[in-house]
Protein backbone atom coordinates (compact mmCIF):
# COMPACT_ATOMS: atom_id res chain seq x y z
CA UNK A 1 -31.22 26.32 -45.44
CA UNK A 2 -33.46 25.00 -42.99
CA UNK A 3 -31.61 21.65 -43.11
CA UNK A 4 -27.89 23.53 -43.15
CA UNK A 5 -28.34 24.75 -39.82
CA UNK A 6 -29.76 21.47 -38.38
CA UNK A 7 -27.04 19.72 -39.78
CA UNK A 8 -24.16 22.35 -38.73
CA UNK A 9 -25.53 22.88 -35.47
CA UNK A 10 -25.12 18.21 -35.41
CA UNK A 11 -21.77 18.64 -35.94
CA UNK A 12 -20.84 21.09 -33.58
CA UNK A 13 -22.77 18.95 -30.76
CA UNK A 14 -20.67 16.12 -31.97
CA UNK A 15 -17.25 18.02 -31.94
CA UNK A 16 -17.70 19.69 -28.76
CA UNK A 17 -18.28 16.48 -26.49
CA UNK A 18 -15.22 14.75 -27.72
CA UNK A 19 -12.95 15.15 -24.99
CA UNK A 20 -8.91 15.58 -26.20
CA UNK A 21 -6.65 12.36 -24.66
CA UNK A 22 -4.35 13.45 -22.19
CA UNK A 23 -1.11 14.03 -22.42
CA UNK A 24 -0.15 14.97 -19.19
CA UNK A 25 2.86 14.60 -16.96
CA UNK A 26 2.20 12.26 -13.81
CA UNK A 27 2.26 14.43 -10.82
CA UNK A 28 5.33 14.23 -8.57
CA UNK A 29 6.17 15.37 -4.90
CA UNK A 30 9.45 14.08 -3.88
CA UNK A 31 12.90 12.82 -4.65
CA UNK A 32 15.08 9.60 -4.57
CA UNK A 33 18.61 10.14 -3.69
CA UNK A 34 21.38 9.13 -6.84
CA UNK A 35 18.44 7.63 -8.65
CA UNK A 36 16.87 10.81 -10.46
CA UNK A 37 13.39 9.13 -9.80
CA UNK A 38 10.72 10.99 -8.62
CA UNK A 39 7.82 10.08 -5.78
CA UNK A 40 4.11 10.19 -7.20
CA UNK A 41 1.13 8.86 -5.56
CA UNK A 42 0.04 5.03 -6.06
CA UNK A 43 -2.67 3.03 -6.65
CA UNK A 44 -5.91 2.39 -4.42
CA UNK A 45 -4.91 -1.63 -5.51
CA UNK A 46 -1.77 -1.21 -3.46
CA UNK A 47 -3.60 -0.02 -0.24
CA UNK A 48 -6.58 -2.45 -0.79
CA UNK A 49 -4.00 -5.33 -0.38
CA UNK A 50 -2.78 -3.75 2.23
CA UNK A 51 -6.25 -3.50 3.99
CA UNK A 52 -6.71 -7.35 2.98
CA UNK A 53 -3.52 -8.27 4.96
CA UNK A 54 -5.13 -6.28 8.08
CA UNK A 55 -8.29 -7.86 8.03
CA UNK A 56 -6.65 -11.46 7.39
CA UNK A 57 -3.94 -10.60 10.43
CA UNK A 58 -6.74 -9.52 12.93
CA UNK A 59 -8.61 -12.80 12.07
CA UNK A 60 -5.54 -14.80 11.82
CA UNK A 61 -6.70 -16.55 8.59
CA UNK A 62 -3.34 -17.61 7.43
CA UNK A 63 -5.00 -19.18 4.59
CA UNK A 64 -5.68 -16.08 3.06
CA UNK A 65 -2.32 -14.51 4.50
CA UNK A 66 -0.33 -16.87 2.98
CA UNK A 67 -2.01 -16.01 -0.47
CA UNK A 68 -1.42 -11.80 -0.21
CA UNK A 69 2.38 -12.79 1.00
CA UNK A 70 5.47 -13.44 -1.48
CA UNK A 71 7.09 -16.73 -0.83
CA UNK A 72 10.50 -14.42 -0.57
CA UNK A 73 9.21 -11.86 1.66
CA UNK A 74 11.16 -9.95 4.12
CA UNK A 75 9.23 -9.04 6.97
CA UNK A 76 11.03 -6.93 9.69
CA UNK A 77 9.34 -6.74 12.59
CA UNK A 78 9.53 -3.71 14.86
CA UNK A 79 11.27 -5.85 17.51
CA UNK A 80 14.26 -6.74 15.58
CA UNK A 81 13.04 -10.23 14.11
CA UNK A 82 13.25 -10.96 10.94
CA UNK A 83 10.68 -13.48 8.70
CA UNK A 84 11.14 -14.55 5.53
CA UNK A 85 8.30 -15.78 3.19
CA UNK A 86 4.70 -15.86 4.50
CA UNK A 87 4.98 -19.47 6.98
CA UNK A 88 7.80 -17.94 8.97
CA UNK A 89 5.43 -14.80 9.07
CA UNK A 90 2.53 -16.18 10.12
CA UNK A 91 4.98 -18.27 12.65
CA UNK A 92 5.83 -14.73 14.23
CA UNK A 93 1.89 -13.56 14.28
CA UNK A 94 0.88 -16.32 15.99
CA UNK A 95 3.68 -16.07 19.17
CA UNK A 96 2.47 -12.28 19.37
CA UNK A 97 -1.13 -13.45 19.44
CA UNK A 98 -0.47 -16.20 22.19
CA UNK A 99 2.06 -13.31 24.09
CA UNK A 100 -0.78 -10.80 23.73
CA UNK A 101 -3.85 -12.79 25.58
CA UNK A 102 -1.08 -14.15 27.97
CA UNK A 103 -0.49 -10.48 28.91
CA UNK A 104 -4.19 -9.83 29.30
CA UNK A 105 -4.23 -7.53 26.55
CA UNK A 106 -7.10 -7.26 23.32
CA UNK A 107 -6.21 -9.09 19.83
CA UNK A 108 -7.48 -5.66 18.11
CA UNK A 109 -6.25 -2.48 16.48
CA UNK A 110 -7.39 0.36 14.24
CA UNK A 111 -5.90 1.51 10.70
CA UNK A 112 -5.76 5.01 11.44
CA UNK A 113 -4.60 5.45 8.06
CA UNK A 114 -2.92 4.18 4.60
CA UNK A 115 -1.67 5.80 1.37
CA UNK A 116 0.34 4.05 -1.40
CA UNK A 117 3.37 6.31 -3.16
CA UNK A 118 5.74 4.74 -6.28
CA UNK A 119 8.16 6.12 -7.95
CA UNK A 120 9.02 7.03 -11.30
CA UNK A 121 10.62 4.46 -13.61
CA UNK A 122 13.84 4.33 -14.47
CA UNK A 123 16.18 3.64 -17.26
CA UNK A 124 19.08 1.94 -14.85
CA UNK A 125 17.53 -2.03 -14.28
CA UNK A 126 19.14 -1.78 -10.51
CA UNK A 127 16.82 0.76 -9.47
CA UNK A 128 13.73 -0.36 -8.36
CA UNK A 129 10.56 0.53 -9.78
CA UNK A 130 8.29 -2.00 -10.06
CA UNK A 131 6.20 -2.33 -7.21
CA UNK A 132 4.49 0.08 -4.80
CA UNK A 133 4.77 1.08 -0.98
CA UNK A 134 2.00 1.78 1.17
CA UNK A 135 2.89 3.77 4.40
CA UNK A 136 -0.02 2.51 7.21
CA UNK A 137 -0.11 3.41 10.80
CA UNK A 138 -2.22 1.29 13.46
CA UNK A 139 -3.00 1.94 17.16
CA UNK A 140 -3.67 -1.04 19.28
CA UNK A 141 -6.55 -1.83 21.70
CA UNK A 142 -3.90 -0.88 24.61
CA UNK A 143 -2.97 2.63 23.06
CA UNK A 144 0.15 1.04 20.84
CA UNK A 145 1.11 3.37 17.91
CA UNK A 146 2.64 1.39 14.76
CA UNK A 147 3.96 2.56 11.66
CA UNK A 148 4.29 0.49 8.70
CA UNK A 149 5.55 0.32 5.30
CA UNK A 150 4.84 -2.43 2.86
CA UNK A 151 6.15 -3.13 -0.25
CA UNK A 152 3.17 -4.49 -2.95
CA UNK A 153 4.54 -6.10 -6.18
CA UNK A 154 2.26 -7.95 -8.52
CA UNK A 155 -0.46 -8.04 -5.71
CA UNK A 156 1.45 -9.62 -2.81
CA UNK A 157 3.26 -8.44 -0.09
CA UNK A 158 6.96 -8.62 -1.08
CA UNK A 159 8.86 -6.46 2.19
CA UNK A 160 7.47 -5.29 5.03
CA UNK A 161 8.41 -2.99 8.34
CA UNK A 162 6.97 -2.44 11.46
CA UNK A 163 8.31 0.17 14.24
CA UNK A 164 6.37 1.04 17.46
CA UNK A 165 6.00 4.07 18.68
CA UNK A 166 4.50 6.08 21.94
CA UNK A 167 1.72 8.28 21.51
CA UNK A 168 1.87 11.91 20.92
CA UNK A 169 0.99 13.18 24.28
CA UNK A 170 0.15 16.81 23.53
């Protein structure tokens, strides 16, 4: 009898620590217009990239630029120009650098912040679903606001746009 109980209460250890797979529905908080996607958060891979792109701009290590950006690229910068692919990118960087120290002003800025959404796949191959976006926002050395979204697919930077901003005065 002894034994029984030993060997019941085994079991019931056992049973009671296996944890039942999930079979939950992904969490959503959004829409996309005509699409019937939903908005759900991303992956901390997405904004990691992101951050690497930051760190390699502020340095201006195109080296490792080049590597984080899609050779089709479209990067719209918040002053109109357009640059496709990562040389024509770091083309751009580098005449804001050089306009920058010419003005006097600090090479430097914060990431206030960054968060990476997706959205739900779809059935229709036209919508797009593969990737994710990462909203960031930066303030500059000379009070600068910038916000930023950036498209990540497969680990690189595949669109990108920038638009300034004042600060919130209140």
């Amino acid at each position: 009898m002894k034994n029984f109980i030993y060997i019941l209460f085994g079991i019931i250890i056992l049973t009671g620590c296996e944890t039942a797979p999930c079979e939950c529905e992904e969490k959503s908080n959004g829409f996309v217009e005509r699409t019937g996607q939903a908005i759900m958060l991303g992956s901390d891979a997405s904004v990691e990239v992101v951050k690497n792109i930051d760190n390699a701009w502020r340095a201006r290590d195109y080296e490792t630029l080049k590597s984080l950006v899609a050779d089709d690229a479209k990067l719209h910068h918040d002053d109109g120009r357009v640059s496709t692919g990562s040389e024509e990118f770091i083309e751009a960087i580098e005449s804001d650098y050089n306009e920058t120290i010419a003005e006097g002003n600090e090479w430097d800025w914060v990431m206030n912040f960054a968060f990476a959404v997706k959205v739900s796949e779809s059935e229709n191959e036209e919508w797009n679903d593969d990737g994710e976006w990462v909203s960031a926002r930066f303030t500059t050395a000379s009070d600068e606001v910038f916000e930023e979204w950036y498209y990540i697919l497969d680990g690189k930077l595949s669109w990108w746009g920038s638009a300034k901003r004042g600060l919130y005065t209140e």
